[in-house]
C-alpha atoms as a PDB file:
ATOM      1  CA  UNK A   1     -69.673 -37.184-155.669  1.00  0.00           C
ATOM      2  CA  UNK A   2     -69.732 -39.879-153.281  1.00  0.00           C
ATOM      3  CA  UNK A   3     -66.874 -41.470-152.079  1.00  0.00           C
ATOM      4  CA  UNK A   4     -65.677 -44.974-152.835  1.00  0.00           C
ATOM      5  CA  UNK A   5     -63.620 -45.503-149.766  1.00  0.00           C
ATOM      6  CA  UNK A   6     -63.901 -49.611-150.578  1.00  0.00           C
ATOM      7  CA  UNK A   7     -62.426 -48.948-154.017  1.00  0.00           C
ATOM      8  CA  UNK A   8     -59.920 -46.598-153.103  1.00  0.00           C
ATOM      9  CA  UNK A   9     -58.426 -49.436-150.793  1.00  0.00           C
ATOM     10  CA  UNK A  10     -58.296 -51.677-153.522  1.00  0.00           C
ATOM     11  CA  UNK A  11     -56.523 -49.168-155.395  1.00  0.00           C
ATOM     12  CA  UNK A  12     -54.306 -48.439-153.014  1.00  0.00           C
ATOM     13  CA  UNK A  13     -53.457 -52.647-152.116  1.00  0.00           C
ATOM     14  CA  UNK A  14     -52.876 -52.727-156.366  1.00  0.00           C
ATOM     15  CA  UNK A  15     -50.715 -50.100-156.674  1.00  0.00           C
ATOM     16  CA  UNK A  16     -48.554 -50.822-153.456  1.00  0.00           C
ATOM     17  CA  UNK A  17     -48.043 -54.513-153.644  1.00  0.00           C
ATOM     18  CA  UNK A  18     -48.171 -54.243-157.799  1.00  0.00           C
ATOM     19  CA  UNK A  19     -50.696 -56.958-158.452  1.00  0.00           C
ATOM     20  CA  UNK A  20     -54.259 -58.145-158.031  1.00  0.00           C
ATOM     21  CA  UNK A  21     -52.943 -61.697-156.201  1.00  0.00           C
ATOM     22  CA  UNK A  22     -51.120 -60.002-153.566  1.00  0.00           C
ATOM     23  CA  UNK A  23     -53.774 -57.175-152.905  1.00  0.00           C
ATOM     24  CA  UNK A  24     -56.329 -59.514-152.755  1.00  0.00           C
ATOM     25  CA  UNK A  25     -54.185 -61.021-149.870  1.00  0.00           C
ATOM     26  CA  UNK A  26     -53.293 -58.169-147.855  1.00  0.00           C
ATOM     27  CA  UNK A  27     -57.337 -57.465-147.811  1.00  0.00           C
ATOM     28  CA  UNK A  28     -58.649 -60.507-147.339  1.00  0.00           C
ATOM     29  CA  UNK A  29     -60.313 -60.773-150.636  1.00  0.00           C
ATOM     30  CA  UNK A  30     -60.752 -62.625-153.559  1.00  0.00           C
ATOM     31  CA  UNK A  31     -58.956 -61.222-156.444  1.00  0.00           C
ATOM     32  CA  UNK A  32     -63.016 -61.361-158.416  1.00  0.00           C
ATOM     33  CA  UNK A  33     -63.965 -59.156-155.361  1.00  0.00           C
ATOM     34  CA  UNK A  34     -60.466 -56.288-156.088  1.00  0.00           C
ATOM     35  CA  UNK A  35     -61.495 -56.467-159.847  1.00  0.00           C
ATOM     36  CA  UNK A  36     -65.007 -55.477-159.371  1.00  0.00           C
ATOM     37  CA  UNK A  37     -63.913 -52.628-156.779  1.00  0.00           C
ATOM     38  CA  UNK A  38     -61.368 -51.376-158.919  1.00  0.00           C
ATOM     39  CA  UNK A  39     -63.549 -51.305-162.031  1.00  0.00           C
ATOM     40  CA  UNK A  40     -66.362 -49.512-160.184  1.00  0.00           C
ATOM     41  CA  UNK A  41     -63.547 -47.119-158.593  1.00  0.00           C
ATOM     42  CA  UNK A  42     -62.360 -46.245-162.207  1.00  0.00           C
ATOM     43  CA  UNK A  43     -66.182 -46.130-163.458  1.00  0.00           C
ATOM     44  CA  UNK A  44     -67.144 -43.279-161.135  1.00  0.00           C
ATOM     45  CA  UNK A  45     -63.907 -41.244-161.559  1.00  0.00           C
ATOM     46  CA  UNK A  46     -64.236 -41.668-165.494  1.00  0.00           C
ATOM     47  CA  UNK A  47     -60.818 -42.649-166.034  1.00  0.00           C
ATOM     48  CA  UNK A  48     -58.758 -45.663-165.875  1.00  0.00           C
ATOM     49  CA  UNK A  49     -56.045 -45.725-163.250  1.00  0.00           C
ATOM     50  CA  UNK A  50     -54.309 -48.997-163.922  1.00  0.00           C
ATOM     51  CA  UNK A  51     -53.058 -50.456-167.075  1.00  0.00           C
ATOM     52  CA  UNK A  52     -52.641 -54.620-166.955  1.00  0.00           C
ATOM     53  CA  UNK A  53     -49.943 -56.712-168.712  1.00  0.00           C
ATOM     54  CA  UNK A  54     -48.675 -60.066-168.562  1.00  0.00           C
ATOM     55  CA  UNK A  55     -45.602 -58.224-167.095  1.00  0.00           C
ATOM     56  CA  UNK A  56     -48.284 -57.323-164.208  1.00  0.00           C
ATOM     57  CA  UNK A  57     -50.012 -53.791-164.048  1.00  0.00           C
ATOM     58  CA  UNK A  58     -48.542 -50.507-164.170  1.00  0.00           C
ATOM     59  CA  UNK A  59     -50.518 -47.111-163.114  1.00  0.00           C
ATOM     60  CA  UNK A  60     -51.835 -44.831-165.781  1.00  0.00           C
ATOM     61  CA  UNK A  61     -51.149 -40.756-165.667  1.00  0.00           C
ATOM     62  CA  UNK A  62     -54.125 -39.950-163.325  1.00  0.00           C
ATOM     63  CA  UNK A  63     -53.107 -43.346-161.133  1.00  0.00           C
ATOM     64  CA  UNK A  64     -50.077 -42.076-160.768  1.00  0.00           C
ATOM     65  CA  UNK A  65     -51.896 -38.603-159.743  1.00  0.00           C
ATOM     66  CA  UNK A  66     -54.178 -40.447-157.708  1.00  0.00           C
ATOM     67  CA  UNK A  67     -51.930 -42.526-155.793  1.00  0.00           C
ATOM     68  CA  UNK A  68     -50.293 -40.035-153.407  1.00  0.00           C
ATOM     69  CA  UNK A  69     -53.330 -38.348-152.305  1.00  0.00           C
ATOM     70  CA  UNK A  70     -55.333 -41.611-151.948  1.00  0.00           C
ATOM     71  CA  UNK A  71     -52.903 -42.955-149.463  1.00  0.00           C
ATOM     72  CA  UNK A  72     -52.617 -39.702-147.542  1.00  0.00           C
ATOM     73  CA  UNK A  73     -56.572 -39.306-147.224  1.00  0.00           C
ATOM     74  CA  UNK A  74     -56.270 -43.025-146.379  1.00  0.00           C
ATOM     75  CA  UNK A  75     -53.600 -42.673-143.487  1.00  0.00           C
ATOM     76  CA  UNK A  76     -55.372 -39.628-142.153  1.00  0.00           C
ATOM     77  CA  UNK A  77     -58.556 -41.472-142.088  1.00  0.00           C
ATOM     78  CA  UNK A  78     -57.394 -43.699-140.140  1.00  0.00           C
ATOM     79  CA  UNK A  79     -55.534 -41.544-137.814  1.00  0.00           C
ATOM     80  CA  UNK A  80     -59.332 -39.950-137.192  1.00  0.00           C
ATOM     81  CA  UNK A  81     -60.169 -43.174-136.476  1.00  0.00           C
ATOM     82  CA  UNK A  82     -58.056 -44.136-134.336  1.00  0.00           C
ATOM     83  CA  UNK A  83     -58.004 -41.060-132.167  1.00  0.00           C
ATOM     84  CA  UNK A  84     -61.774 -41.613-131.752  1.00  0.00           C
ATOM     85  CA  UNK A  85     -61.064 -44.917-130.947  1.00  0.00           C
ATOM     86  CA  UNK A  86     -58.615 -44.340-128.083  1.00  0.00           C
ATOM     87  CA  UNK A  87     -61.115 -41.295-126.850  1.00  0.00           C
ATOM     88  CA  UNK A  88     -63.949 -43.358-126.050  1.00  0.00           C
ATOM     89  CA  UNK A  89     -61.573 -45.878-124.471  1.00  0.00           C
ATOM     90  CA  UNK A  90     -60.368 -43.241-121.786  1.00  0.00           C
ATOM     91  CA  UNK A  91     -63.994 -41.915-121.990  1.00  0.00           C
ATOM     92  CA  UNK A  92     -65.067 -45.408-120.839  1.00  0.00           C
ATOM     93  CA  UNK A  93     -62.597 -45.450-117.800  1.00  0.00           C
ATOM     94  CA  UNK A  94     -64.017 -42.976-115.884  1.00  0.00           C
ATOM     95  CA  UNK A  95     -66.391 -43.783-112.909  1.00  0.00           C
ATOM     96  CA  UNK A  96     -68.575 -40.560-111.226  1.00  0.00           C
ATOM     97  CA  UNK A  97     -70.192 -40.447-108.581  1.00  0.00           C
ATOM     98  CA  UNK A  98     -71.899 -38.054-106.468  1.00  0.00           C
ATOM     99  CA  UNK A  99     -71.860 -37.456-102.644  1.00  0.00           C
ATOM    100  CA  UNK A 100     -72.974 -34.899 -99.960  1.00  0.00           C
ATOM    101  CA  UNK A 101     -69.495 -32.892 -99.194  1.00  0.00           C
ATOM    102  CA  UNK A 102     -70.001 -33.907 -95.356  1.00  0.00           C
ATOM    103  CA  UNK A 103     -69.158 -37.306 -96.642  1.00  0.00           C
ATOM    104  CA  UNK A 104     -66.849 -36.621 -99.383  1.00  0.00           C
ATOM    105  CA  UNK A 105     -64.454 -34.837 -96.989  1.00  0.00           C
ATOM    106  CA  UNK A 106     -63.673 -37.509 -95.051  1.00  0.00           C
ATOM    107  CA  UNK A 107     -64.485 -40.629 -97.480  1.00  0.00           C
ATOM    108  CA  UNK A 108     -62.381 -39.102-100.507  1.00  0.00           C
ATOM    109  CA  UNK A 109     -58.758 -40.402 -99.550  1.00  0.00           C
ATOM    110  CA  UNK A 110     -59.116 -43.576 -98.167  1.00  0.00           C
ATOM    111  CA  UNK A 111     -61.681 -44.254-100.972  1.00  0.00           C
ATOM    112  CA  UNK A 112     -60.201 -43.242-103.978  1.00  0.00           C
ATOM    113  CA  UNK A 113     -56.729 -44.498-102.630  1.00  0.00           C
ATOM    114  CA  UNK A 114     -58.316 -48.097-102.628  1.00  0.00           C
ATOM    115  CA  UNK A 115     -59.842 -47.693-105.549  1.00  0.00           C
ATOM    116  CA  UNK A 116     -56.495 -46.718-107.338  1.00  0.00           C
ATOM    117  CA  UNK A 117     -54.966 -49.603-106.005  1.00  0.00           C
ATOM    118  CA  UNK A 118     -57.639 -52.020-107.147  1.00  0.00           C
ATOM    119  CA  UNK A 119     -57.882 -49.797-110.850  1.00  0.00           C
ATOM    120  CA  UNK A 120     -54.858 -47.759-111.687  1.00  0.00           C
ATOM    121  CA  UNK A 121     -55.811 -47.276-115.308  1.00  0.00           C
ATOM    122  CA  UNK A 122     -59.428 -45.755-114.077  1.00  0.00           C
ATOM    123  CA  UNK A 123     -60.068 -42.154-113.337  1.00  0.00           C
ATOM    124  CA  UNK A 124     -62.780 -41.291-110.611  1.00  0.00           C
ATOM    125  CA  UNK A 125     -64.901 -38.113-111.160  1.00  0.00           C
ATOM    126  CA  UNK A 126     -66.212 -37.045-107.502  1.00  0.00           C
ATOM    127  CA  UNK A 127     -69.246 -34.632-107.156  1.00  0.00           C
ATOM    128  CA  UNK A 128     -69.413 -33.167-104.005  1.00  0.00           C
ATOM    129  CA  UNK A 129     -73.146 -31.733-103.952  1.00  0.00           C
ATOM    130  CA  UNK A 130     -76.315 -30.895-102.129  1.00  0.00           C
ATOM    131  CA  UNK A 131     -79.187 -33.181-101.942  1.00  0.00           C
ATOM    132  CA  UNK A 132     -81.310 -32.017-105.343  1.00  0.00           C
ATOM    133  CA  UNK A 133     -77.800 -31.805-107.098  1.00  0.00           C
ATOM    134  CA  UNK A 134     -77.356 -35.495-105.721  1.00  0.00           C
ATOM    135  CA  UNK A 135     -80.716 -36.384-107.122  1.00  0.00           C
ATOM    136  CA  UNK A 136     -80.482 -34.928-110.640  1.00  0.00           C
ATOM    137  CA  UNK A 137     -76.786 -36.177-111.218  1.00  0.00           C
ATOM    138  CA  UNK A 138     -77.860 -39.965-110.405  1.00  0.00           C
ATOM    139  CA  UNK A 139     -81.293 -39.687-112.455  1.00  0.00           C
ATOM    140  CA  UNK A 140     -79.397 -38.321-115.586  1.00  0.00           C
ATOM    141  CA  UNK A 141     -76.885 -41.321-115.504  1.00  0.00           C
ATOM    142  CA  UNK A 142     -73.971 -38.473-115.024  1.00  0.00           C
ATOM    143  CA  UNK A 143     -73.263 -39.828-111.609  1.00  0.00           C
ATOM    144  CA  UNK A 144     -73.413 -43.787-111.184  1.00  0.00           C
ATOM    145  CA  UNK A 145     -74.698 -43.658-107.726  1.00  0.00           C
ATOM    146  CA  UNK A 146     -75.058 -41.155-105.132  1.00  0.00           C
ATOM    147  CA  UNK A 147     -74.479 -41.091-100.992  1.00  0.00           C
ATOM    148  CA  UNK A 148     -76.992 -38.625 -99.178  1.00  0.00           C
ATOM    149  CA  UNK A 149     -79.897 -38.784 -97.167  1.00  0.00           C
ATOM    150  CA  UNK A 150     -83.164 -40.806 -97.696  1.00  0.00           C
ATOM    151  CA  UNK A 151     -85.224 -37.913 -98.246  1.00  0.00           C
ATOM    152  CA  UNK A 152     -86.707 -36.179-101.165  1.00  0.00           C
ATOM    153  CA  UNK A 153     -85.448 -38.736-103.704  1.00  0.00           C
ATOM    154  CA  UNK A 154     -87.643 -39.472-106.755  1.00  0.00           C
ATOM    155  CA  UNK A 155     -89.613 -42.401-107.857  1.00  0.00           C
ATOM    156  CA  UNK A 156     -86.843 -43.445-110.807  1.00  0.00           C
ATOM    157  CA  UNK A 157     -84.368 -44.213-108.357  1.00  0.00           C
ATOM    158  CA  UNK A 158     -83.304 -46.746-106.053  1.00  0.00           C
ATOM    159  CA  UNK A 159     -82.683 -46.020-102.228  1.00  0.00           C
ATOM    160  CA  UNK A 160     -80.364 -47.901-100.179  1.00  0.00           C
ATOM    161  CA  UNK A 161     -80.591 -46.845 -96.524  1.00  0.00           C
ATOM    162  CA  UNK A 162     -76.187 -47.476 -95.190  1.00  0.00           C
ATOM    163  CA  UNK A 163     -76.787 -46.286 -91.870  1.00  0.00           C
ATOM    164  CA  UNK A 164     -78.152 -43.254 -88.856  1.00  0.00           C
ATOM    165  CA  UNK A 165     -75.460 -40.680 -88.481  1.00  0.00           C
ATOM    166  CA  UNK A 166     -75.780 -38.511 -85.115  1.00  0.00           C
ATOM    167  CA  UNK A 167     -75.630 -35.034 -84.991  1.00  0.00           C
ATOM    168  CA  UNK A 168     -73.037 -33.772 -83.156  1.00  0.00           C
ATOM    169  CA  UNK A 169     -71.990 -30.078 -80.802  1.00  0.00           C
ATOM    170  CA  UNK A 170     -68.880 -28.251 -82.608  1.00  0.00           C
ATOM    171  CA  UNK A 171     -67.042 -26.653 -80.347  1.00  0.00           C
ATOM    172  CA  UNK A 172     -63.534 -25.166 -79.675  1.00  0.00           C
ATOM    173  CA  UNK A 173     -60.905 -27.379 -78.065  1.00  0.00           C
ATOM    174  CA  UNK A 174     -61.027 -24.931 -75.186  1.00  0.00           C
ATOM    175  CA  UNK A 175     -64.473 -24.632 -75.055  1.00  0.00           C
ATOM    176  CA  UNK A 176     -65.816 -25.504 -71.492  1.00  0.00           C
ATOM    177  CA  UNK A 177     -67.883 -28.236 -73.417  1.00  0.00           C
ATOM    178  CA  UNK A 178     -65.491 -29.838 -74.907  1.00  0.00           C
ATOM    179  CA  UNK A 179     -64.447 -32.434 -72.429  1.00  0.00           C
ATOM    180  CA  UNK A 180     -68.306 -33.412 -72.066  1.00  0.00           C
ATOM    181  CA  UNK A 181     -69.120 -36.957 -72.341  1.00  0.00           C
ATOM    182  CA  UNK A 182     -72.627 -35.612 -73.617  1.00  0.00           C
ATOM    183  CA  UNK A 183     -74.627 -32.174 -74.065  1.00  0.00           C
ATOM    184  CA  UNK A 184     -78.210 -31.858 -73.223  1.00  0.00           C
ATOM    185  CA  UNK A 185     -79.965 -29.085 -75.968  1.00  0.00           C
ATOM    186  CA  UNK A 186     -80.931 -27.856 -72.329  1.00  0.00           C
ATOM    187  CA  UNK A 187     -77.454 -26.978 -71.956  1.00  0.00           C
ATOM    188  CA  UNK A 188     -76.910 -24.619 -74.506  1.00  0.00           C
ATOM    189  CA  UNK A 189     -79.507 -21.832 -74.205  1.00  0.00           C
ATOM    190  CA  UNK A 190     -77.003 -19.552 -73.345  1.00  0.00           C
ATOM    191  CA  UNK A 191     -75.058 -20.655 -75.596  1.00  0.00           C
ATOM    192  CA  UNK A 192     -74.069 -18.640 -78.954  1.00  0.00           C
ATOM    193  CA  UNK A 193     -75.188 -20.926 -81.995  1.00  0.00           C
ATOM    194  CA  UNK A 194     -74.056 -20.541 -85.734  1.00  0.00           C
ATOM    195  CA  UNK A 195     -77.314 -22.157 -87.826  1.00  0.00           C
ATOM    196  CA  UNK A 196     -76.538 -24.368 -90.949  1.00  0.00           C
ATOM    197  CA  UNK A 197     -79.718 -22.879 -93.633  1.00  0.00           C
ATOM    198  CA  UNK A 198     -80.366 -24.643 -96.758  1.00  0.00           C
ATOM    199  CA  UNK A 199     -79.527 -26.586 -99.129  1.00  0.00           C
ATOM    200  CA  UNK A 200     -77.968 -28.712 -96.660  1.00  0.00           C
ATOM    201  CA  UNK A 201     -81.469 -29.781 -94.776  1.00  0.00           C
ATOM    202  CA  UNK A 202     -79.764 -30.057 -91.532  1.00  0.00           C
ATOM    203  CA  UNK A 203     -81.469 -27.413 -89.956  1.00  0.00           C
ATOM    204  CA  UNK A 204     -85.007 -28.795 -91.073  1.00  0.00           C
ATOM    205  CA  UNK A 205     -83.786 -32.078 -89.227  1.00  0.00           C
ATOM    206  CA  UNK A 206     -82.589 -30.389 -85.968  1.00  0.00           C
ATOM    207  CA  UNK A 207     -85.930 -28.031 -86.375  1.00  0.00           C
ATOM    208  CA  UNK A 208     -88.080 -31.524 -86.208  1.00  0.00           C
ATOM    209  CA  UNK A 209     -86.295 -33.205 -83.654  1.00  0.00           C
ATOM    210  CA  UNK A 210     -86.093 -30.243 -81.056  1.00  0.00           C
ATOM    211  CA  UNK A 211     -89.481 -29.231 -81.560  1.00  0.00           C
ATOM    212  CA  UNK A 212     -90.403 -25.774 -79.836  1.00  0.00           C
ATOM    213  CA  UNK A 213     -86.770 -25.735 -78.197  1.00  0.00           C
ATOM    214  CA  UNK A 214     -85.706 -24.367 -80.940  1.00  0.00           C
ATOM    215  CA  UNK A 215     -87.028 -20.978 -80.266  1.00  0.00           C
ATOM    216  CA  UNK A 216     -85.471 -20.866 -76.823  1.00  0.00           C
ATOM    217  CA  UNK A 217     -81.809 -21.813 -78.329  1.00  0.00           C
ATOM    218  CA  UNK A 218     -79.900 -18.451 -79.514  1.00  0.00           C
ATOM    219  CA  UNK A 219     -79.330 -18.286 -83.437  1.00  0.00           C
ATOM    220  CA  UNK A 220     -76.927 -15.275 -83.630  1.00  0.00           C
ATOM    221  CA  UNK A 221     -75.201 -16.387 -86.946  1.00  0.00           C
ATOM    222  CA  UNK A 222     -76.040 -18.373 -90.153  1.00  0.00           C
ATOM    223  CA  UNK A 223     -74.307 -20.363 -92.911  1.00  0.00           C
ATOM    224  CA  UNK A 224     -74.644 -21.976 -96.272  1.00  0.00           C
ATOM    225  CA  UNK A 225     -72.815 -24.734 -95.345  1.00  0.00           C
ATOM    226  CA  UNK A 226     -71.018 -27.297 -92.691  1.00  0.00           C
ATOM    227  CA  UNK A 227     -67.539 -25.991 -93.619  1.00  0.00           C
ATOM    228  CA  UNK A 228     -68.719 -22.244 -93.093  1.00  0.00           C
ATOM    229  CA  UNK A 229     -69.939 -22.951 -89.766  1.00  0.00           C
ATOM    230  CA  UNK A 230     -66.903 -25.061 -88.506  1.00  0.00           C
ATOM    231  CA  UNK A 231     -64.690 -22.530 -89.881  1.00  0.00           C
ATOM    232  CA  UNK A 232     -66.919 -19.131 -87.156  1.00  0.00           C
ATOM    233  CA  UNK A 233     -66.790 -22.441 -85.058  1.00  0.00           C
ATOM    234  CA  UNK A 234     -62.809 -22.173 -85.304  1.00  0.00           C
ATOM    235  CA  UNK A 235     -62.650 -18.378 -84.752  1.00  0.00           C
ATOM    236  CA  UNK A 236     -64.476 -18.402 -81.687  1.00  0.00           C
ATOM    237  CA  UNK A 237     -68.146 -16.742 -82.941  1.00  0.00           C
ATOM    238  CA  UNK A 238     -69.660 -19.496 -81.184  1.00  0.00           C
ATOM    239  CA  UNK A 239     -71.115 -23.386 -81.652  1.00  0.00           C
ATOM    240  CA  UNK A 240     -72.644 -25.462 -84.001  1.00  0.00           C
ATOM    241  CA  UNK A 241     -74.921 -28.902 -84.570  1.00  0.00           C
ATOM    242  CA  UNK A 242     -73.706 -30.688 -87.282  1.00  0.00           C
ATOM    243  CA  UNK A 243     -73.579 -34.301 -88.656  1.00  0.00           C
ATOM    244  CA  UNK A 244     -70.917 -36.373 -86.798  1.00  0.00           C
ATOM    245  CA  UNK A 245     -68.836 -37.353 -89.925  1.00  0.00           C
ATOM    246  CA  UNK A 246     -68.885 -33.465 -90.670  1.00  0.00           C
ATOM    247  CA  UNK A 247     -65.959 -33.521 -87.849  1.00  0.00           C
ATOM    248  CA  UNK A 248     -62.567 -34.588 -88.340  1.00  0.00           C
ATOM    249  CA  UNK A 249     -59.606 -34.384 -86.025  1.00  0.00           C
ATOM    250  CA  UNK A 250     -57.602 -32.176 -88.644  1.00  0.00           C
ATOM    251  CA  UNK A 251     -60.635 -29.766 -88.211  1.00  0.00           C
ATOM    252  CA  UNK A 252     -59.634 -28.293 -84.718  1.00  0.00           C
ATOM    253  CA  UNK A 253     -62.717 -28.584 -83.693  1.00  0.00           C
ATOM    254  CA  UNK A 254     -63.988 -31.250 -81.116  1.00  0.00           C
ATOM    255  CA  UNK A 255     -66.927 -33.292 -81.686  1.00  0.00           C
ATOM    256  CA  UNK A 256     -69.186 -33.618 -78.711  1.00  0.00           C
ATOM    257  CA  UNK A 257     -72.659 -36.100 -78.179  1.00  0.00           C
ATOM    258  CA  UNK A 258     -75.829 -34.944 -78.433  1.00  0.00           C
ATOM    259  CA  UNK A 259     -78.429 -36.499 -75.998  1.00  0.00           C
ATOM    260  CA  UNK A 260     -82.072 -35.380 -74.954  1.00  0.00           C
ATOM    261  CA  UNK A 261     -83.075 -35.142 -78.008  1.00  0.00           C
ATOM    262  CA  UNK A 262     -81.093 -37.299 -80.025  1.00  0.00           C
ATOM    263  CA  UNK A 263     -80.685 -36.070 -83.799  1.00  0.00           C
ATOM    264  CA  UNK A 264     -80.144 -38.357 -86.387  1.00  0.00           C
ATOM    265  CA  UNK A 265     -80.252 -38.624 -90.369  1.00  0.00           C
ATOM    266  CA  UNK A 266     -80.395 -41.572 -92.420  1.00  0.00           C
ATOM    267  CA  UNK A 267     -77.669 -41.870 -95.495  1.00  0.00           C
ATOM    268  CA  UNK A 268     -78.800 -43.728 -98.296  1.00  0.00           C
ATOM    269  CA  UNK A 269     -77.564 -44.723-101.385  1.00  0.00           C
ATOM    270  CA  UNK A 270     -78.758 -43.696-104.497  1.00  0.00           C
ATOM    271  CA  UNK A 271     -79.223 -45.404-107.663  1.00  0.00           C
ATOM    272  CA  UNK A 272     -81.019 -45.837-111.076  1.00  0.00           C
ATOM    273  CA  UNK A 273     -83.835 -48.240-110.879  1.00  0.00           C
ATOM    274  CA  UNK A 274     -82.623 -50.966-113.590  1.00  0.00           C
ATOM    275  CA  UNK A 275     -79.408 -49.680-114.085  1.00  0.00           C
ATOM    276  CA  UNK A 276     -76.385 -51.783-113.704  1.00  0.00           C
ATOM    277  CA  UNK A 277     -73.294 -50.615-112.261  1.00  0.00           C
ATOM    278  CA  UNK A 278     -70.201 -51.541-114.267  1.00  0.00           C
ATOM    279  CA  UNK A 279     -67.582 -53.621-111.801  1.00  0.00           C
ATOM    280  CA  UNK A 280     -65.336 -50.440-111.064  1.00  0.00           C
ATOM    281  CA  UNK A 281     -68.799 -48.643-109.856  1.00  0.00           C
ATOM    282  CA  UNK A 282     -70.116 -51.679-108.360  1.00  0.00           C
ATOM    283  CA  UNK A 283     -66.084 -51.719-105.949  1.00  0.00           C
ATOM    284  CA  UNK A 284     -66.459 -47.810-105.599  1.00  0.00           C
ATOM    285  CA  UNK A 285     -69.792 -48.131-104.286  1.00  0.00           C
ATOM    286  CA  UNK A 286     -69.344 -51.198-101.833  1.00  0.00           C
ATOM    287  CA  UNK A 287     -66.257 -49.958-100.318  1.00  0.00           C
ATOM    288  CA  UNK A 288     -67.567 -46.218 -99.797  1.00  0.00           C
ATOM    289  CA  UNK A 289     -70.695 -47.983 -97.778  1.00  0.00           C
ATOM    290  CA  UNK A 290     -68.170 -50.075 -95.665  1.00  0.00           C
ATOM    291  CA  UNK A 291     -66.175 -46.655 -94.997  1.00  0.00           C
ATOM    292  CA  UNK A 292     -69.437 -44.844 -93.937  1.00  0.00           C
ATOM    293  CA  UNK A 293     -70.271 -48.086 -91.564  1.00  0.00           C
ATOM    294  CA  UNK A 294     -67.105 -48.314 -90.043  1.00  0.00           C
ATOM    295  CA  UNK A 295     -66.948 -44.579 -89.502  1.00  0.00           C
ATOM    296  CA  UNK A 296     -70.148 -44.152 -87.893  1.00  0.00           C
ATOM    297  CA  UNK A 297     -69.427 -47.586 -85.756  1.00  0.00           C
ATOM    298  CA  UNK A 298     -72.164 -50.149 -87.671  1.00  0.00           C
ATOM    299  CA  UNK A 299     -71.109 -53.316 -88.735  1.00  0.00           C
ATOM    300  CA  UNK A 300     -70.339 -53.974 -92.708  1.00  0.00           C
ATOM    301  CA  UNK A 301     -72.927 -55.420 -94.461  1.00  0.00           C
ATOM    302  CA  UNK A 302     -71.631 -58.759 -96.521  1.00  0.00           C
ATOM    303  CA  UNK A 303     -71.335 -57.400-100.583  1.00  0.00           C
END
């Protein structure tokens, strides 16, 4: 049987406020309109449920029946509803985005800590990911936009170049290197060096830039990943080449200049062709590109 939730408010308005006038008000009806519901309500259960006097109306055996269950089926309707109403609210104050965790290290509190202050009702979901996972998350619309390199990015999206990072030496404070102005590649074929492999495609950028150095330069140790390598760096297994916002004071580790070859990537932006960012993604974005600019030393662009 289907159910007449239209007739069962008009039941419900009847039997509460005890007439067809003042149900007719509290819905926003005319009383022609609560008649016909009410008559179609009583059709399709096959009995009547209200019995009308000049006194008013008064509710029949199986209104009276009815009448408790219809408003609890009514209230916990519209509990449902409003639950489902208040989770697509919160679901619609979230903002994602996605970002290469050399970035998101040092971007994520002095980002999200503006962004709070601009939006304390919003929530911020950060991916910190590699560059396909960057890619993917901004293509499928989970991630509004993405910050990572201006490489291997598809067709459907949109590519913002924000600026050329330098790779950097990481070295020990103590190191004898570490007071350098500069370090020639030269300088560090006797040097211990702790390669950064893929996913990060650091090493393919180093590779390109050094040319046929590379196989003169000592590779006696590997990692997955920038925060591996810092960490040997820490312990003492030897030196690595990594991206110069990959280096933080907190790190213990000292950031030194690379010269002769220089060895640069190019962040970018990432986001859906034709998409439009909401305002909240549209702040998030602009002030993580001025962060990245005045990090790396280039002037902001204007919004």
């Amino acid at each position: 049987m289907q159910i007449d939730i239209l007739g069962i408010q008009a039941f419900l308005a009847v039997a509460e406020c005890g007439g067809f006038g003042l149900a007719a008000h509290r819905l926003h009806l005319s009383q022609t309109a609560i008649s016909h519901r009410m008559r179609k309500l009583e059709e399709t259960l096959g009995v009547p449920l209200l019995v009308r006097s000049g006194r008013g109306i008064a509710l029949t055996e199986a209104g009276s029946a009815l009448l408790p269950r219809a408003r609890a089926a009514v209230q916990q309707l519209e509990a449902s509803c409003d639950t489902i109403r208040k989770h697509g609210q919160n679901a619609s104050r979230w903002v994602s985005l996605a970002c290469l965790p050399t970035l998101a290290a040092p971007l994520a509190v002095p980002l999200l800590g503006d962004f709070q202050a601009a939006y304390g009702g919003w929530q911020v979901r950060l991916h910190d990911s590699s560059i396909p996972e960057i890619v993917d998350l901004v293509e499928s619309g989970t991630a509004a936009f993405g910050l990572t390199v201006a490489h291997g990015v598809k067709a459907s999206l949109q590519v913002e170049p924000i600026a050329d990072e330098p790779f950097v030496l990481a070295c020990p404070p103590g190191h004898p290197m570490a007071g350098r102005e500069q370090v020639r590649f030269e300088d560090l074929l006797d040097q211990p060096l702790i390669r950064i492999s893929l996913p990060s495609g650091n090493s393919m950028t180093i590779d390109d830039a050094i040319g046929p150095l590379r196989e003169r330069l000592r590779w006696p140790y590997e990692a997955q990943r920038n925060a591996m390598a810092l960490e040997m760096v820490r312990g003492g297994l030897g030196l690595t080449i990594v991206p110069r916002l990959s280096v933080r004071p907190v790190d213990g580790v000292v950031a030194v200049p690379l010269a002769g070859p220089e060895v640069r990537r190019t962040l970018a932006v990432l986001t859906r062709r034709g998409a439009r960012l909401t305002p909240q993604e549209e702040h998030l974005m602009h002030q993580a590109l001025a962060l990245i600019r005045q990090a790396l030393g280039v002037p902001s662009r204007p919004a």
